[in-house]
Protein backbone atom coordinates (compact mmCIF):
# COMPACT_ATOMS: atom_id res chain seq x y z
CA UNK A 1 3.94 31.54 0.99
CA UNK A 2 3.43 34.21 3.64
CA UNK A 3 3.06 36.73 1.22
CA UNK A 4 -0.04 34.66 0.00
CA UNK A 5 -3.60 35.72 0.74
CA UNK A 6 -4.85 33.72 3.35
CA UNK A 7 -7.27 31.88 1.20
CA UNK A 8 -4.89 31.00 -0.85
CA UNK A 9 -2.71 29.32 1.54
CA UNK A 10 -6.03 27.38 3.24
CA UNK A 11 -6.10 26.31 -0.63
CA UNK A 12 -2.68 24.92 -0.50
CA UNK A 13 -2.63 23.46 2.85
CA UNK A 14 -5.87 21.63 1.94
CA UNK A 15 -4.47 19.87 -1.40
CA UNK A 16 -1.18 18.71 0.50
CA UNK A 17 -3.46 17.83 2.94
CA UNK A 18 -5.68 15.82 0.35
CA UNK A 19 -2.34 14.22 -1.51
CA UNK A 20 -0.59 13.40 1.77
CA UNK A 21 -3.92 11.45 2.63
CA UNK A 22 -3.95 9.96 -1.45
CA UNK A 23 -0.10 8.72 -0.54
CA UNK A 24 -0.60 6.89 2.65
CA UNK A 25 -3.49 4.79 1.80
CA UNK A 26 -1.87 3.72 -1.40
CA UNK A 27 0.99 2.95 1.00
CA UNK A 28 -1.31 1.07 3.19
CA UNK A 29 -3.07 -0.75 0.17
CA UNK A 30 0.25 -1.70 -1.18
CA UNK A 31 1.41 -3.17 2.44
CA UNK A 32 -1.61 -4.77 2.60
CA UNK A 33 -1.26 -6.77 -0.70
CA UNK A 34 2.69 -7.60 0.05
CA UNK A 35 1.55 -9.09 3.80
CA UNK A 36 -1.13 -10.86 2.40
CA UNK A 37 0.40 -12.67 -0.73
CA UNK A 38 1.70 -15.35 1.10
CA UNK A 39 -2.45 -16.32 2.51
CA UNK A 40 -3.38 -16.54 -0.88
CA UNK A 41 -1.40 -18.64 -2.53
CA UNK A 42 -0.51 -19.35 -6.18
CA UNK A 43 -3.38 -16.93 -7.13
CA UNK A 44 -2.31 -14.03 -5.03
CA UNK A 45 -1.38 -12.06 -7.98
CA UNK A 46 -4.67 -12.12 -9.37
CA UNK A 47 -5.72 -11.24 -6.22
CA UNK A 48 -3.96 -8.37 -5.82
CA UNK A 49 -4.73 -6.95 -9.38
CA UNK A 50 -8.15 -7.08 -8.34
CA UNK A 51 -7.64 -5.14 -5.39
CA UNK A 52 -5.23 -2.81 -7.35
CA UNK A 53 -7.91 -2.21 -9.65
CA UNK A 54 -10.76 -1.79 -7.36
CA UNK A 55 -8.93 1.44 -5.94
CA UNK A 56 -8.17 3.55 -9.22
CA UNK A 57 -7.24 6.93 -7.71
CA UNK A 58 -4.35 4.59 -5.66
CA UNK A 59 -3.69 2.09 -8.33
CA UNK A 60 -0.31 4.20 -9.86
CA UNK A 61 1.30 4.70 -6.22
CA UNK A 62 0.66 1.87 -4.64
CA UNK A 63 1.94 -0.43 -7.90
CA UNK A 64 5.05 1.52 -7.70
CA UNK A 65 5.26 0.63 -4.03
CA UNK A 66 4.52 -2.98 -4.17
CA UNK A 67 6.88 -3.27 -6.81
CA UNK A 68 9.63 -1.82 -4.30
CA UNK A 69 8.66 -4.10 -1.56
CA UNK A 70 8.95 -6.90 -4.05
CA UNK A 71 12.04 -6.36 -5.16
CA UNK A 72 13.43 -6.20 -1.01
């Protein structure tokens, strides 16, 4: 990488910044459905595939989270 132009490297710097950003709010979405299931009852999964669903560019991450913290 430090052979790289430096434009190039602002480039790349930028999109990990970008995905590492993407990652933790679908971590945060996905905590934020598993502490709040209990609140809403029997209907919580409804609930949460609404949420899941409202947030598209998160949906795939924080599924695959939720599903991990589900299975704790």
């Amino acid at each position: 990488m430090a052979s790289l132009p430096p434009e190039r490297r602002e480039q790349i710097e930028a999109h990990k910044a970008q995905c590492l950003d993407r990652y933790r709010q679908a971590l945060d979405l996905a905590s934020r459905i598993y502490l709040q299931r209990r609140d809403k009852g029997k209907g919580w999964r409804m609930w949460a595939e609404r949420e899941l669903a409202a947030n598209p560019e998160l949906e795939q991450e924080a599924r695959a989270k939720l599903n991990r913290l589900m299975k704790e």
